[in-house]
C-alpha atoms as a PDB file:
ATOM      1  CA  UNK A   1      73.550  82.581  62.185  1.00  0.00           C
ATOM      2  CA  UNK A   2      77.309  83.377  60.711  1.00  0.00           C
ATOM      3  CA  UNK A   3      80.081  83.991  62.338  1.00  0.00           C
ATOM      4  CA  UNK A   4      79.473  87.854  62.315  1.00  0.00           C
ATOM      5  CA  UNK A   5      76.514  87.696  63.828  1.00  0.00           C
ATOM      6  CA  UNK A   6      76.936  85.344  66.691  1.00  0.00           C
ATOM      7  CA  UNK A   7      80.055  88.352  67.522  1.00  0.00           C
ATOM      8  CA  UNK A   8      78.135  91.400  67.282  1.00  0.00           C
ATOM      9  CA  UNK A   9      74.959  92.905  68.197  1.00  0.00           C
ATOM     10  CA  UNK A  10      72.640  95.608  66.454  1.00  0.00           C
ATOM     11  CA  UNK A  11      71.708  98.256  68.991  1.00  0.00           C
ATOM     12  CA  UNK A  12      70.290 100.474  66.678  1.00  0.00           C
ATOM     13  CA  UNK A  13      70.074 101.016  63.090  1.00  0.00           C
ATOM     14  CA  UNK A  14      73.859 102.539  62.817  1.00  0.00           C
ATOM     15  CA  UNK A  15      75.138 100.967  66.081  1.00  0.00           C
ATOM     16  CA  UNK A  16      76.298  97.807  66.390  1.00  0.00           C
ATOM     17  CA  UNK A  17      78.635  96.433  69.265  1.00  0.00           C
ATOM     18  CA  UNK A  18      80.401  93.446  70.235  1.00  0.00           C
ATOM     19  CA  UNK A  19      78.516  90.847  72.187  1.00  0.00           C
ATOM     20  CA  UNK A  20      81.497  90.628  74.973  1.00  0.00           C
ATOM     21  CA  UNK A  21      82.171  94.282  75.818  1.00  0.00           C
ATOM     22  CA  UNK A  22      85.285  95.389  78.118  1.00  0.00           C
ATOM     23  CA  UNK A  23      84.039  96.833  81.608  1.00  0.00           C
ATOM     24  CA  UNK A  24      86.461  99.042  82.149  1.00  0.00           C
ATOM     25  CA  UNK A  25      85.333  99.586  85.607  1.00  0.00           C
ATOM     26  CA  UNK A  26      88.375  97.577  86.569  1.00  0.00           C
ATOM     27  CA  UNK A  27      90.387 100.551  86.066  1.00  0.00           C
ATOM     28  CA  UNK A  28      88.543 103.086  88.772  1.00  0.00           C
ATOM     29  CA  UNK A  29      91.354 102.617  91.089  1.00  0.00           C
ATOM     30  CA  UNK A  30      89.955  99.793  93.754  1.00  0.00           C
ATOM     31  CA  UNK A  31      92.414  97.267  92.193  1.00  0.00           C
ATOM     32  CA  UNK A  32      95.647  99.091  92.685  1.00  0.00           C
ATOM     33  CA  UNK A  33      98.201 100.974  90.439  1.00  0.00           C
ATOM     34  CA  UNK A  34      97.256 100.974  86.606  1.00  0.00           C
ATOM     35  CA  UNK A  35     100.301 101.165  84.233  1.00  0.00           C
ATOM     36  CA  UNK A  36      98.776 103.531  81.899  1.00  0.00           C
ATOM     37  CA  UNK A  37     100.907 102.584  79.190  1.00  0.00           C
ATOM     38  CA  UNK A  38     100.305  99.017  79.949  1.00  0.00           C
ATOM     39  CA  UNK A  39      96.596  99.384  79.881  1.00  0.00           C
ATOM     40  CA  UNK A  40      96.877 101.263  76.501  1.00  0.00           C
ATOM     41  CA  UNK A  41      98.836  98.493  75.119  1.00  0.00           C
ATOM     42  CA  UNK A  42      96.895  95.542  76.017  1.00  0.00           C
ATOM     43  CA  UNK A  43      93.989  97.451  75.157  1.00  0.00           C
ATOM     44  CA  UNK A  44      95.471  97.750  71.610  1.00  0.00           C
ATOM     45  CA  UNK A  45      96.155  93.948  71.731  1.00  0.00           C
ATOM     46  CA  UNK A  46      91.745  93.455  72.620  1.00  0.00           C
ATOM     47  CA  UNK A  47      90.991  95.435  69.967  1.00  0.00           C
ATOM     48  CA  UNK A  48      93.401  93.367  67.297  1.00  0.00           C
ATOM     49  CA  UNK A  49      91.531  89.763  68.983  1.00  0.00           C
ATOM     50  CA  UNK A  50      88.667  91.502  67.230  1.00  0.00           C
ATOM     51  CA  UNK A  51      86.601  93.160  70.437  1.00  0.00           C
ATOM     52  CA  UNK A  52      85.459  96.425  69.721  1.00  0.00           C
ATOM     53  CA  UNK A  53      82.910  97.122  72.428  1.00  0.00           C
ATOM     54  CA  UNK A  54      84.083  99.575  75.748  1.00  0.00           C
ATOM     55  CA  UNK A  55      82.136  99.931  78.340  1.00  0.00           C
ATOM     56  CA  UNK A  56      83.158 102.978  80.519  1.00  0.00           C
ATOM     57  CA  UNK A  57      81.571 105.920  82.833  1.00  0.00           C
ATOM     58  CA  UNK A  58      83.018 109.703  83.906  1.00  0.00           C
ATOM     59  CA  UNK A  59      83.634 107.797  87.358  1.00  0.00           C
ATOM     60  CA  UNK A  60      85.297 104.937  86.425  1.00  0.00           C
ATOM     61  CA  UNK A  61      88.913 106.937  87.131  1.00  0.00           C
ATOM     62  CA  UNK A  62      91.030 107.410  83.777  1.00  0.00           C
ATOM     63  CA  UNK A  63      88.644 105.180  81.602  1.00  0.00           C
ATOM     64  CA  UNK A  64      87.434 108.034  79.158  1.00  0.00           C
ATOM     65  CA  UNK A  65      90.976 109.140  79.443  1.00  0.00           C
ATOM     66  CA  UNK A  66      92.373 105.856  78.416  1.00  0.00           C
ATOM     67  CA  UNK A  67      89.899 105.901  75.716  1.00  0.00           C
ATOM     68  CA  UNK A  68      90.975 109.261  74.571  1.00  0.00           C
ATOM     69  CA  UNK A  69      94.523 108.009  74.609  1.00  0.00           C
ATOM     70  CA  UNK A  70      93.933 104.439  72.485  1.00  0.00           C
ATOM     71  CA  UNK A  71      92.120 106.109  69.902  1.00  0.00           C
ATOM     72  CA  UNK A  72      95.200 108.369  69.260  1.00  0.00           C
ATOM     73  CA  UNK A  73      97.654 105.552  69.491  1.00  0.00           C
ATOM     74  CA  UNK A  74      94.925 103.279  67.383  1.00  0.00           C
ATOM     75  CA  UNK A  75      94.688 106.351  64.729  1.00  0.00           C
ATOM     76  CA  UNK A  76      98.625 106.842  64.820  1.00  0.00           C
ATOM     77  CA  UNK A  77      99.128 103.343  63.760  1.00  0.00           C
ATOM     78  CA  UNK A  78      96.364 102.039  61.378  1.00  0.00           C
ATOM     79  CA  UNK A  79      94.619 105.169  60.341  1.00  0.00           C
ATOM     80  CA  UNK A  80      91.444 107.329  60.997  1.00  0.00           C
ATOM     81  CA  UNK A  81      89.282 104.282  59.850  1.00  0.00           C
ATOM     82  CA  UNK A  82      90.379 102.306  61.821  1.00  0.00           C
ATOM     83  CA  UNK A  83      88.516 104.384  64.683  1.00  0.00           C
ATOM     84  CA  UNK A  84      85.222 103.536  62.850  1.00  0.00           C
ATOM     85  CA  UNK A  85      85.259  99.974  64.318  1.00  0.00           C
ATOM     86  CA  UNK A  86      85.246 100.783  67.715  1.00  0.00           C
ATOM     87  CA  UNK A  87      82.235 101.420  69.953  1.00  0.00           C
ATOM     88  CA  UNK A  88      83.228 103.887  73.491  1.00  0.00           C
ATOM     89  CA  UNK A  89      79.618 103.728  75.688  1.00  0.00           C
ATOM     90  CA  UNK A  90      80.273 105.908  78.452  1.00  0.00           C
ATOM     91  CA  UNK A  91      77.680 106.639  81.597  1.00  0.00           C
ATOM     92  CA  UNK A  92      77.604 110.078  83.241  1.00  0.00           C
ATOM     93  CA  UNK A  93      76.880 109.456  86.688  1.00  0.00           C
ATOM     94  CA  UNK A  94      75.507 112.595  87.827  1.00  0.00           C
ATOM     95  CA  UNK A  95      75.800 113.673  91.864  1.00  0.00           C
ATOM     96  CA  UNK A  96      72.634 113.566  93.458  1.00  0.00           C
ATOM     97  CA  UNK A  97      70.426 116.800  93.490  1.00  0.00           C
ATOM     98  CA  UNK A  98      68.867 119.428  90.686  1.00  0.00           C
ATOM     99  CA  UNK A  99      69.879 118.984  87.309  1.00  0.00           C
ATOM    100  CA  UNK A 100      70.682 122.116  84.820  1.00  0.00           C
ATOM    101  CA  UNK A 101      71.563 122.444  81.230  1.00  0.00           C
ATOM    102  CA  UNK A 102      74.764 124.048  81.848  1.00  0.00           C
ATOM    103  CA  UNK A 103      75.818 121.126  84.825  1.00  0.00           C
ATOM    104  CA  UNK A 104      74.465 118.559  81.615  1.00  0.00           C
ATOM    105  CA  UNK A 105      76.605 120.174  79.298  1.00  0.00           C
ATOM    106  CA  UNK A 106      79.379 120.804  81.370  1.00  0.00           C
ATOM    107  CA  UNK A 107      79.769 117.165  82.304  1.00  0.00           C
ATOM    108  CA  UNK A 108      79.540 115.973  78.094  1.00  0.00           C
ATOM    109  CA  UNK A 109      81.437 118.233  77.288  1.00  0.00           C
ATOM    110  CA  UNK A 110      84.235 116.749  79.571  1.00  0.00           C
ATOM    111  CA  UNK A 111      83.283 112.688  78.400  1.00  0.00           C
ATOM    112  CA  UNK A 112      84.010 113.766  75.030  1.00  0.00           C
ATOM    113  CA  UNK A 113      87.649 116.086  75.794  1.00  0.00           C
ATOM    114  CA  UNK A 114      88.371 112.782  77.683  1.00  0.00           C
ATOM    115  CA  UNK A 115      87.357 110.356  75.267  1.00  0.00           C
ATOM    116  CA  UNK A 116      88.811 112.348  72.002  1.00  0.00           C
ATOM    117  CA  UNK A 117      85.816 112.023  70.180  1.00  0.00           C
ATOM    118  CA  UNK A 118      83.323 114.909  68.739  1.00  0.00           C
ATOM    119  CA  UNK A 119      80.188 112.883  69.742  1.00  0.00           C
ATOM    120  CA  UNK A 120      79.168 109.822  71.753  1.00  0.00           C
ATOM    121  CA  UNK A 121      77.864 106.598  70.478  1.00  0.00           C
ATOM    122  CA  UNK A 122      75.809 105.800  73.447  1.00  0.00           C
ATOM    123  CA  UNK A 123      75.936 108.085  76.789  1.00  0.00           C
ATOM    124  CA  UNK A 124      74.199 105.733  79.144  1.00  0.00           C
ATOM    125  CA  UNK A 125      72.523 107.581  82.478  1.00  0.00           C
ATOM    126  CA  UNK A 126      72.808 106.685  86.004  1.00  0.00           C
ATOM    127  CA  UNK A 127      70.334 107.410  88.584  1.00  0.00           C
ATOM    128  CA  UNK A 128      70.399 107.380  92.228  1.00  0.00           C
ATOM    129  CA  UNK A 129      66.912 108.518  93.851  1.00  0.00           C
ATOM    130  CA  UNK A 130      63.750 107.587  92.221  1.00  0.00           C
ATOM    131  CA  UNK A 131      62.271 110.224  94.474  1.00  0.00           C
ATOM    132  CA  UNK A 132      64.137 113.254  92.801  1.00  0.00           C
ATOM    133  CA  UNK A 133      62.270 113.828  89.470  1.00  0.00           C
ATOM    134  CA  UNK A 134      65.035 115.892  88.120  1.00  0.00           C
ATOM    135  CA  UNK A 135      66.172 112.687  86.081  1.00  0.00           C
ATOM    136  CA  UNK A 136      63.746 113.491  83.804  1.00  0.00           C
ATOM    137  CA  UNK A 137      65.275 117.542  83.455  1.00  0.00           C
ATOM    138  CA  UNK A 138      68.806 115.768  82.691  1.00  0.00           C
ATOM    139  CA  UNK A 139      67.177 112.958  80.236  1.00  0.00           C
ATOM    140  CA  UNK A 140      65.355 115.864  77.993  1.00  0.00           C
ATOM    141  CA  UNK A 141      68.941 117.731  77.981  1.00  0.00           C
ATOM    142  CA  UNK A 142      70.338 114.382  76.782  1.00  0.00           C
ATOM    143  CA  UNK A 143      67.710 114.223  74.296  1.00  0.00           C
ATOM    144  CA  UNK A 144      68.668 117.885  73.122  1.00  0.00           C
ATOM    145  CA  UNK A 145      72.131 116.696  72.636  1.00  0.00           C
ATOM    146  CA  UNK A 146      71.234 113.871  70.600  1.00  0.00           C
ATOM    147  CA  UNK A 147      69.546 115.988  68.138  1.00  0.00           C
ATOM    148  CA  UNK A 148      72.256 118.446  68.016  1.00  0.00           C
ATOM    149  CA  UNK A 149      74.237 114.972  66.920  1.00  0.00           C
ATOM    150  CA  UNK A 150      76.540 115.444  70.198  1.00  0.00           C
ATOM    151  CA  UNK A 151      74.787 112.163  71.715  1.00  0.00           C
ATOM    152  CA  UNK A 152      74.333 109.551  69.268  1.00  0.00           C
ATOM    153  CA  UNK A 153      72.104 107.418  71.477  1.00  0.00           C
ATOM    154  CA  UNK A 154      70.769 107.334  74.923  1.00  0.00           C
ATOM    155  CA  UNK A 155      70.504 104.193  77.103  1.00  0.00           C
ATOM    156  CA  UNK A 156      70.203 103.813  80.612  1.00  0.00           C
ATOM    157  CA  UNK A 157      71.919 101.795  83.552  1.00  0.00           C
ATOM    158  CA  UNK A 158      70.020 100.198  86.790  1.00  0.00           C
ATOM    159  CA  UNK A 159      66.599 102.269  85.795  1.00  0.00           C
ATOM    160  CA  UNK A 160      63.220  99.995  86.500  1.00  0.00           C
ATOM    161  CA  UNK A 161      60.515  99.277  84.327  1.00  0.00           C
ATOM    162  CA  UNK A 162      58.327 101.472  86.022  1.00  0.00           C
ATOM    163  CA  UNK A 163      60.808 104.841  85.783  1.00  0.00           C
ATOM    164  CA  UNK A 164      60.979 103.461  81.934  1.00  0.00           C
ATOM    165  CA  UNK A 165      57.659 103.865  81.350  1.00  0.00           C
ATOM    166  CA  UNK A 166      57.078 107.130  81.933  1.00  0.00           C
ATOM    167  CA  UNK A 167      59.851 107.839  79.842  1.00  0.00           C
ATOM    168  CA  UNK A 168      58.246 106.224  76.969  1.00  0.00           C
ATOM    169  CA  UNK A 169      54.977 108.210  77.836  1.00  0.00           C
ATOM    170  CA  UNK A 170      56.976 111.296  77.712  1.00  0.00           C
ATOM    171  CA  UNK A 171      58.866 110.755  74.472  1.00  0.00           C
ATOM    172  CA  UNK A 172      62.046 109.973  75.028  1.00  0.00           C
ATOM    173  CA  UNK A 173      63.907 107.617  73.169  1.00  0.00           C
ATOM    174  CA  UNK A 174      66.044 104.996  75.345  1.00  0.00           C
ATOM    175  CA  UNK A 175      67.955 102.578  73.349  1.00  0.00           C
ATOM    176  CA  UNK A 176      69.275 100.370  76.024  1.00  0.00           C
ATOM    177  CA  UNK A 177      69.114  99.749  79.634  1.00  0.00           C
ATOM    178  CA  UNK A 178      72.366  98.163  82.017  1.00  0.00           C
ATOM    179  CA  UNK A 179      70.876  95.927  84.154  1.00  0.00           C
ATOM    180  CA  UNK A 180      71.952  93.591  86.955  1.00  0.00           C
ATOM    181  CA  UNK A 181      71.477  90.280  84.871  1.00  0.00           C
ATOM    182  CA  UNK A 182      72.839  86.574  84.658  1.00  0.00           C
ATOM    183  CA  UNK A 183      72.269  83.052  84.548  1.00  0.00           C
ATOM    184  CA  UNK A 184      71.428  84.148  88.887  1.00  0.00           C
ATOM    185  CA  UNK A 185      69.649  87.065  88.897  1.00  0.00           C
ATOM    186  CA  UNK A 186      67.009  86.584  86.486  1.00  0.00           C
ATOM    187  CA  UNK A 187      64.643  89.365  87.823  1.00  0.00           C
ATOM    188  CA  UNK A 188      64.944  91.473  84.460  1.00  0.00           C
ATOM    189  CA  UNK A 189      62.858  88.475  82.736  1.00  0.00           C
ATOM    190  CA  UNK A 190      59.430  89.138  84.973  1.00  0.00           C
ATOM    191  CA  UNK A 191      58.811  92.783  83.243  1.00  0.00           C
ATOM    192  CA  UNK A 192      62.041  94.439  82.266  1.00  0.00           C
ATOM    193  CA  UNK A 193      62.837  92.384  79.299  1.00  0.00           C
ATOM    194  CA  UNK A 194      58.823  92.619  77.553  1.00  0.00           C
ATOM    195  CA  UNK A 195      58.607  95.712  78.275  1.00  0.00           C
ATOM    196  CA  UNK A 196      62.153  96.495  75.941  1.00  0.00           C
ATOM    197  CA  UNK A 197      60.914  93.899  73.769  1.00  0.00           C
ATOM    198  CA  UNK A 198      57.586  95.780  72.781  1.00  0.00           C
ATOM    199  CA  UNK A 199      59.098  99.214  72.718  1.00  0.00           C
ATOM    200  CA  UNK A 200      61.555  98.067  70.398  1.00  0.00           C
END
């Protein structure tokens, strides 16, 4: 294993992201003030330490927007390629309740104002009742979106392998999964982890 690989990680055949990704949760507002410029310049100073990889959501306060802004700043300083070495996975976290096309493109539409960007490498969904089926209306809208090449890729955060399945069955194509997972909670190991394994 080189150096390379032992940094990054091949989600999918044209995505690959940094092993240690920045959870920009941190920003939502539970920690205090954020200097906005400060948090666009150390953010500037990750990304030159060679870490790529954001992890962000639509409720994480000004992350997108934060995005939005270091991609500008990143662009204004080393050039429109530079932007091709960075990976922004956001997470729409949907309110609870009936999910329509408009409402699904309403809400992408806003990630990618936010973010700057004309389409999202990974839009990761977020669930709160297993007992409302409409997760599956908002997860074939995704899948629209992906083939209109507004979505790049669709993963999922804090599903089970039980909602997974039937999303296999039905045809979707899930690239990830966020889990709850470290060296204490093991649980993904008993079926989450085969179960990604064999579906590839």
């Amino acid at each position: 294993m080189n150096d390379m690989s032992k940094k990054f990680y091949q989600l999918a055949p044209d995505l690959t992201i940094c092993r240690i990704a920045n959870g920009m949760w941190q920003v939502a507002g539970g920690h205090g003030y954020i200097d906005h410029e400060l948090a666009i310049a150390d953010m500037m100073k990750y990304h030159d330490a060679g870490f790529t990889t954001w992890d962000l959501a639509d409720i994480y306060g000004p992350a997108e927007d934060f995005i939005g802004q270091f991609r500008r700043k990143l662009s204004a300083l080393k050039g429109k390629e530079e932007l091709n070495r960075i990976q922004a996975l956001t997470k729409w976290v949907p309110q609870p309740g009936r999910i329509t096309r408009s409402i699904v493109n309403e809400n992408i539409e806003r990630s990618l104002r936010r973010m700057s960007v004309s389409s999202l490498d990974l839009l990761q969904f977020h669930w709160w009742d297993y007992n409302n089926p409409y997760y599956m209306d908002a997860l074939k809208c995704l899948s629209d979106l992906r083939d209109d090449g507004i979505i790049k890729h669709i993963g999922l955060t804090n599903f089970d392998t039980e909602r997974m399945q039937i999303m296999i069955d039905s045809g979707l194509q899930i690239v990830s999964n966020q889990v709850q997972y470290s060296i204490i909670d093991r649980r993904p190991e008993v079926k989450m982890i085969p179960f990604c394994l064999e579906h590839n």
